[in-house]
N, C-alpha and C. Protein backbone atom coordinates (compact mmCIF):
# COMPACT_ATOMS: atom_id res chain seq x y z
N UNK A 1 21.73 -10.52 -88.09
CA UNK A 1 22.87 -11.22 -88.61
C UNK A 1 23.82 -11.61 -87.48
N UNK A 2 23.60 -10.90 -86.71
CA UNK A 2 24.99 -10.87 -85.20
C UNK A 2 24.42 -12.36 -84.56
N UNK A 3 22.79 -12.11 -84.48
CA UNK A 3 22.57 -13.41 -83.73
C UNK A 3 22.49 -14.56 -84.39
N UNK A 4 22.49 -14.65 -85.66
CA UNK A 4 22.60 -15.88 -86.73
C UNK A 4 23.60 -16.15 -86.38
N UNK A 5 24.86 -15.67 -86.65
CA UNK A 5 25.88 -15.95 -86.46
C UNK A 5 26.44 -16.78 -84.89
N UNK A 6 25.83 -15.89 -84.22
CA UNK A 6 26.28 -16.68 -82.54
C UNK A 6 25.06 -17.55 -82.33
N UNK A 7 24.40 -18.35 -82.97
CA UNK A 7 23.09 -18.98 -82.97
C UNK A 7 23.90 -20.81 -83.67
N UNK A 8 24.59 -20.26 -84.39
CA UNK A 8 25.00 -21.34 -85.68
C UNK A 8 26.09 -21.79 -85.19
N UNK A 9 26.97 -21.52 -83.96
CA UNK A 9 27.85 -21.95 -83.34
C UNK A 9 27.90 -22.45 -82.14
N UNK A 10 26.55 -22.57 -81.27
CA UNK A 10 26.07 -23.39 -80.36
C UNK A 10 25.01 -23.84 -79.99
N UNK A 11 25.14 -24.95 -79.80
CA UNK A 11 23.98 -26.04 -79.12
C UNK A 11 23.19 -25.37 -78.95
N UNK A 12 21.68 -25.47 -78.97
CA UNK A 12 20.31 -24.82 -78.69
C UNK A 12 20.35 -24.62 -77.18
N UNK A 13 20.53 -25.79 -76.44
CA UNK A 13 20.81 -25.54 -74.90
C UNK A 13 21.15 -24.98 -74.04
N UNK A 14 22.95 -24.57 -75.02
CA UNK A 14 23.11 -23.62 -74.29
C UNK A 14 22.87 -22.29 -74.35
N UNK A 15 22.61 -21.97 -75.95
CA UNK A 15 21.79 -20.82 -75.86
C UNK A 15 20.80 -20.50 -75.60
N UNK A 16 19.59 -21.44 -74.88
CA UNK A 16 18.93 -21.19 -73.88
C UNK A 16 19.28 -20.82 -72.62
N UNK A 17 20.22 -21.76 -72.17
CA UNK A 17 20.32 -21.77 -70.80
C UNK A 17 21.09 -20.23 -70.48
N UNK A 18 22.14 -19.49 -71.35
CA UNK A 18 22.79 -18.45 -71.30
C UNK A 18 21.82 -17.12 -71.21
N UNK A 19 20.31 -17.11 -72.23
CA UNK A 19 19.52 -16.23 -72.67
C UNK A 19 18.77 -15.91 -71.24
N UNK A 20 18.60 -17.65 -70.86
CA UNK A 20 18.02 -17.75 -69.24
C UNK A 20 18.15 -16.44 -67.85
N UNK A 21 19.66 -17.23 -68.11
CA UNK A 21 20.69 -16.46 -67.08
C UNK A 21 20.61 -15.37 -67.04
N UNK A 22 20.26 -14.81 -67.74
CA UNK A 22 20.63 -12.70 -68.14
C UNK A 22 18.83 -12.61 -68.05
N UNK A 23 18.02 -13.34 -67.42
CA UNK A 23 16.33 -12.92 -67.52
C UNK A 23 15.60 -12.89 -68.73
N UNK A 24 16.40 -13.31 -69.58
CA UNK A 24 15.37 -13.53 -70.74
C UNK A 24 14.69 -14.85 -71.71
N UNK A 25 13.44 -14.30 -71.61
CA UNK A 25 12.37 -15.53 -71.70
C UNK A 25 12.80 -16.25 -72.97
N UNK A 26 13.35 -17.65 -72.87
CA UNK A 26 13.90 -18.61 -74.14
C UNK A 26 13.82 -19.95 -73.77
N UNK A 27 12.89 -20.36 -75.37
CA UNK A 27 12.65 -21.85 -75.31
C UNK A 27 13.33 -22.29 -76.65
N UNK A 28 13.26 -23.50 -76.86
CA UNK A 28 13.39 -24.22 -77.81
C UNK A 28 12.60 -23.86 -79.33
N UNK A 29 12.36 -24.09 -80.29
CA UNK A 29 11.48 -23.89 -80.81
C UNK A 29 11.34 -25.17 -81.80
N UNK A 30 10.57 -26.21 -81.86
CA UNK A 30 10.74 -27.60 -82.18
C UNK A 30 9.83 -27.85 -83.35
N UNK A 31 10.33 -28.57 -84.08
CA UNK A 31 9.50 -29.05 -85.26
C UNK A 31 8.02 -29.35 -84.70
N UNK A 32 7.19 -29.20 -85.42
CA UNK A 32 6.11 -29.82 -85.05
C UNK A 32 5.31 -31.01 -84.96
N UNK A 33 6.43 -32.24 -85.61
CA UNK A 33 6.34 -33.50 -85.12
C UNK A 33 7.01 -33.39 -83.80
N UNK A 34 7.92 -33.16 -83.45
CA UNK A 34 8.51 -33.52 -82.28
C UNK A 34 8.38 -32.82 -80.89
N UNK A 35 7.14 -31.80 -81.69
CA UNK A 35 6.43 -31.01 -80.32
C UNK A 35 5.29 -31.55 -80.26
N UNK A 36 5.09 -32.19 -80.90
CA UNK A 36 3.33 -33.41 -80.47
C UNK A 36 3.83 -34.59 -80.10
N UNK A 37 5.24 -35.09 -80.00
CA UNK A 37 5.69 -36.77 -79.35
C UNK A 37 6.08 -35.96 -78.18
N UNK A 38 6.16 -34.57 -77.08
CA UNK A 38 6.78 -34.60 -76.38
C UNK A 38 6.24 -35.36 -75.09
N UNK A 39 7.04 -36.28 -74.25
CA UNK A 39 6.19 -36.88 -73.05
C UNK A 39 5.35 -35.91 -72.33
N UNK A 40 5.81 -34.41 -71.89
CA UNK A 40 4.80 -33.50 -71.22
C UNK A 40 3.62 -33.05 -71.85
N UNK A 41 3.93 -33.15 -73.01
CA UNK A 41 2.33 -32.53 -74.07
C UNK A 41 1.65 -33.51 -74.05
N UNK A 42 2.05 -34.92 -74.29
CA UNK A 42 1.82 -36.07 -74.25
C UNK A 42 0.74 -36.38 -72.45
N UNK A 43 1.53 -36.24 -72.20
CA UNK A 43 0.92 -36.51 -70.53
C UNK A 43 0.11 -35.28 -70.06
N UNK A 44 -0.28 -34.76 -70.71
CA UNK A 44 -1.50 -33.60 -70.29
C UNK A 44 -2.25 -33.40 -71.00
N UNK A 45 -2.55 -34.36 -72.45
CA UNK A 45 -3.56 -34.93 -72.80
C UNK A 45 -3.51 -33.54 -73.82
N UNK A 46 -2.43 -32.75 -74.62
CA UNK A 46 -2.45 -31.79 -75.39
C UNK A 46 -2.87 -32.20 -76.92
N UNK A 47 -2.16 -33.37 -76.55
CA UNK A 47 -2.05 -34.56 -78.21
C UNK A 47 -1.75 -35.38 -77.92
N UNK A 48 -2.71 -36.74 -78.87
CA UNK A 48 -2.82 -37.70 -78.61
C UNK A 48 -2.76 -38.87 -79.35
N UNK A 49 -2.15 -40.07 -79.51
CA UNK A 49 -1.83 -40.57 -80.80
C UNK A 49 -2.81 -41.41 -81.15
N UNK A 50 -3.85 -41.41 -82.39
CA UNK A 50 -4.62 -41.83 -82.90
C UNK A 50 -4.35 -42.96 -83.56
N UNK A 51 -5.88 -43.66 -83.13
CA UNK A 51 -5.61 -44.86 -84.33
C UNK A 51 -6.54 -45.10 -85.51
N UNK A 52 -6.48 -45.15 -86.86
CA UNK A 52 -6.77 -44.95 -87.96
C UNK A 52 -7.77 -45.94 -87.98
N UNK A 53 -8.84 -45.88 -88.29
CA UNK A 53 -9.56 -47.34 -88.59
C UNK A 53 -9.65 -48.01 -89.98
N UNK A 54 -8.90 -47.18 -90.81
CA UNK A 54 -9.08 -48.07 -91.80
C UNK A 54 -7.03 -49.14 -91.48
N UNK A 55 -5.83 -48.08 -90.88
CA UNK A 55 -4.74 -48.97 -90.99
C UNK A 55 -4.39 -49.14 -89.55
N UNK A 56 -5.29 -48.60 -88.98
CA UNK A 56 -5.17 -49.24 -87.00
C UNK A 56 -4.19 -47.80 -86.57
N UNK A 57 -3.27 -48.52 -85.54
CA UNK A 57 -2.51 -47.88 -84.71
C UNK A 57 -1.46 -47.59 -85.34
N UNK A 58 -1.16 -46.14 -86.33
CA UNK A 58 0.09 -45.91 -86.69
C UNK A 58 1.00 -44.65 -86.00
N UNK A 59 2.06 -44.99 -85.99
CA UNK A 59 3.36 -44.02 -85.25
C UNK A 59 3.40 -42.48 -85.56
N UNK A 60 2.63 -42.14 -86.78
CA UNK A 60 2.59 -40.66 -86.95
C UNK A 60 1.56 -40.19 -87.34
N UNK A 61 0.41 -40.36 -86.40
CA UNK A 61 -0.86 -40.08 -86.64
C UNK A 61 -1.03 -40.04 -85.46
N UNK A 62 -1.26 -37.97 -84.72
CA UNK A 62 -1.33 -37.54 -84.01
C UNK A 62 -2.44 -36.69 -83.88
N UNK A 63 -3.08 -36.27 -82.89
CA UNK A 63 -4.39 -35.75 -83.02
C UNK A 63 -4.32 -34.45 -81.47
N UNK A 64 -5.24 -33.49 -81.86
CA UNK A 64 -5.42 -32.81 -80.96
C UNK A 64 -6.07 -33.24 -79.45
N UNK A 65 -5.47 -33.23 -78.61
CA UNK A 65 -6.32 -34.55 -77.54
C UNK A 65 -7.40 -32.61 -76.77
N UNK A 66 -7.46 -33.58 -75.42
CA UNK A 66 -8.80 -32.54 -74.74
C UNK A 66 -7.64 -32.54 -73.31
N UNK A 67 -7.20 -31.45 -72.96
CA UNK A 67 -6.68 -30.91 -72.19
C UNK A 67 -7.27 -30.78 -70.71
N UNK A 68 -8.69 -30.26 -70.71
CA UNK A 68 -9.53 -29.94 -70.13
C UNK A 68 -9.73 -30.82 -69.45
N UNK A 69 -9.80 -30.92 -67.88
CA UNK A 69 -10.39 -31.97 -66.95
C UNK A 69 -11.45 -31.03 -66.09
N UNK A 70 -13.03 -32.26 -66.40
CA UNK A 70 -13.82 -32.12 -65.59
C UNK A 70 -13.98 -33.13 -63.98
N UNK A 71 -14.70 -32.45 -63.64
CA UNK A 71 -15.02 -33.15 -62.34
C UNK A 71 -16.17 -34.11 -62.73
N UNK A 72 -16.79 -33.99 -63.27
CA UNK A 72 -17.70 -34.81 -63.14
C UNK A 72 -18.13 -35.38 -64.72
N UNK A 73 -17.24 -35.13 -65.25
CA UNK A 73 -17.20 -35.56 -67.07
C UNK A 73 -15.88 -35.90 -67.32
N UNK A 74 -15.97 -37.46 -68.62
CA UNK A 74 -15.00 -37.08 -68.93
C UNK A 74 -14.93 -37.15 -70.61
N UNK A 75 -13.36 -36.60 -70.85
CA UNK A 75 -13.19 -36.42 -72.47
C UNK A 75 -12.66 -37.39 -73.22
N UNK A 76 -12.79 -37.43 -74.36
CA UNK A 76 -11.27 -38.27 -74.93
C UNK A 76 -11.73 -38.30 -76.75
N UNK A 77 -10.65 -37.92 -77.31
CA UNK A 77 -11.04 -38.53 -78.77
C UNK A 77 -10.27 -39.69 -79.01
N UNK A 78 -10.84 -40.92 -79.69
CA UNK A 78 -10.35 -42.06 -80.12
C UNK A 78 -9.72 -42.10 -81.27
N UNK A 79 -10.19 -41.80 -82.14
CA UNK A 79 -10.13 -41.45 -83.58
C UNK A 79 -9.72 -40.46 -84.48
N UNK A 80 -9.47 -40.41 -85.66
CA UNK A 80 -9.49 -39.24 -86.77
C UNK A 80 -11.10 -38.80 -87.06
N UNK A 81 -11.09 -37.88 -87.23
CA UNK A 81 -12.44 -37.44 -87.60
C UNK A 81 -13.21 -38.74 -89.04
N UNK A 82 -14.63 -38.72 -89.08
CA UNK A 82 -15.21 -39.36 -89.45
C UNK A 82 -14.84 -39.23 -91.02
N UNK A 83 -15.18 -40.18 -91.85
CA UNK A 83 -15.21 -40.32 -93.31
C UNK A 83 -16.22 -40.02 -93.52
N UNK A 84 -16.23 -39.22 -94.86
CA UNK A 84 -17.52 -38.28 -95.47
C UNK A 84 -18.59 -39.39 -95.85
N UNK A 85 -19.67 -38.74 -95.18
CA UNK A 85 -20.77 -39.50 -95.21
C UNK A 85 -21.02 -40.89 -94.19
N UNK A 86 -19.91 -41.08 -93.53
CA UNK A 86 -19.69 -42.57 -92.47
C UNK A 86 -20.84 -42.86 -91.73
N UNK A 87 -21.21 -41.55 -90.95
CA UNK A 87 -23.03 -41.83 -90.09
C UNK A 87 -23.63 -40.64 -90.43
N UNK A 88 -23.92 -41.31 -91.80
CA UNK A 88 -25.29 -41.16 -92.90
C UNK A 88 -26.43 -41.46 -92.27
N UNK A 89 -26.23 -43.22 -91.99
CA UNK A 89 -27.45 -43.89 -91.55
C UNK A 89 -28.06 -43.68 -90.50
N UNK A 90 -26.81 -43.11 -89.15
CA UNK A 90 -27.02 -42.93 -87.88
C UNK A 90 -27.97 -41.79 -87.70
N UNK A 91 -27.17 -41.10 -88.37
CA UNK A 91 -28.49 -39.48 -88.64
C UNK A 91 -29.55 -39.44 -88.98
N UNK A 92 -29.77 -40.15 -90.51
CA UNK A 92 -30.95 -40.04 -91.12
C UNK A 92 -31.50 -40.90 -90.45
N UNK A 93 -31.06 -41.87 -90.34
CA UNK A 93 -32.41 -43.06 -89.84
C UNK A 93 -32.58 -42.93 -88.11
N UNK A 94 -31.34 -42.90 -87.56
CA UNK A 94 -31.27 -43.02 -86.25
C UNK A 94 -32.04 -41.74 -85.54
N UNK A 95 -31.34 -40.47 -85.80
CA UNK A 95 -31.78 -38.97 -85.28
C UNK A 95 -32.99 -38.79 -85.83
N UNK A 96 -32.90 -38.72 -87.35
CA UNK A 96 -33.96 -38.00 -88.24
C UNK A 96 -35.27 -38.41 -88.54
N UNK A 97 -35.19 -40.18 -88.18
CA UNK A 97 -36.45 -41.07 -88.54
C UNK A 97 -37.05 -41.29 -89.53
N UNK A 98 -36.10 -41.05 -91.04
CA UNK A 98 -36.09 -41.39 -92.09
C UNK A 98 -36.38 -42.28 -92.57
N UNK A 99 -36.99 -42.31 -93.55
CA UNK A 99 -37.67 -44.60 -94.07
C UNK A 99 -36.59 -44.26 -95.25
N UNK A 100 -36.36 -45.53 -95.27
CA UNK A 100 -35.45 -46.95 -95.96
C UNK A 100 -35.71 -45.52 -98.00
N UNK A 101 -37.30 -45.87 -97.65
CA UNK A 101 -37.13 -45.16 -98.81
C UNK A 101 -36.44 -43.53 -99.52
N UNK A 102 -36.94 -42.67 -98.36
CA UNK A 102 -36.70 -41.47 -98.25
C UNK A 102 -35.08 -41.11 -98.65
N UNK A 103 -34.38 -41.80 -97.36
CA UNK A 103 -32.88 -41.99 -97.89
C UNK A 103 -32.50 -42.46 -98.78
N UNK A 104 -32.87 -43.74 -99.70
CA UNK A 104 -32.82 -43.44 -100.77
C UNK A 104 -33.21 -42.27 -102.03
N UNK A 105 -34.25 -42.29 -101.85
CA UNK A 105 -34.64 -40.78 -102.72
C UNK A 105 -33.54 -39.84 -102.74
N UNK A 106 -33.45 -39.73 -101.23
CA UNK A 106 -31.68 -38.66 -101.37
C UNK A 106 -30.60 -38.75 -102.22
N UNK A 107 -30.45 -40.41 -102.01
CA UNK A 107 -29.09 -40.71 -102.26
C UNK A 107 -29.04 -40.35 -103.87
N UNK A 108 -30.48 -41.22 -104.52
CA UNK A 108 -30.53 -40.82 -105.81
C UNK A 108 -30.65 -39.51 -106.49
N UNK A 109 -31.12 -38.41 -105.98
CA UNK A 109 -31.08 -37.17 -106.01
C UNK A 109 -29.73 -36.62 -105.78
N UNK A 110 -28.86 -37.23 -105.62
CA UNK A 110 -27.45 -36.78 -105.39
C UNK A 110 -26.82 -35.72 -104.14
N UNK A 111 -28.44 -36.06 -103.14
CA UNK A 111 -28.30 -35.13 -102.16
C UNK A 111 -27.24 -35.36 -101.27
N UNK A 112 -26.89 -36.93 -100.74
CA UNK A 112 -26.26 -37.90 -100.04
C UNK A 112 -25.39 -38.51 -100.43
């Protein structure tokens, strides 16, 4: 209650910067929209702003990016994860070597 009280009467800042001063470990603690727009999370590839393919490039559609830098690879997600069932075809036909018919049979079987 003591620190509610002296919490509710100043700026976040400076009650960081004061908590600082005396050695003790204090951050911000930020909504979680506005801790995925930050430029540093932003610029180290923490999160990353996605673009939707069905409504393109929108302002609050944020995604977990890849942090991780290789030397000799690299990362990146473009997208939101796939729509259920989206590469159906890629799998079955592409990976799996499925005929035209087979996948159908699935589909009608309600497997797909």
């Amino acid at each position: 209650m003591l620190i509610g009280k002296w919490t509710a009467v100043h700026p976040v800042s400076e009650i960081v910067r004061k908590l600082r001063e005396r050695g003790i470990p204090a951050a911000e603690v930020r909504h979680p929209a506005a801790a995925v727009r930050d430029t540093r999370v932003l610029a180290r590839g923490e999160t990353v702003p996605l673009t939707h393919p069905r409504y393109g490039a929108v302002d609050e559609i944020y995604g977990m990016g890849v942090p991780i830098h290789f030397s000799g690879a690299s990362t990146s997600l473009e997208g939101p994860a796939p729509g259920l069932g989206q590469h159906n075809e890629t799998v079955y036909r592409g990976m799996l070597g499925y005929s035209e018919e087979r996948i159908n049979k699935l589909r009608t079987e309600g497997v797909i």
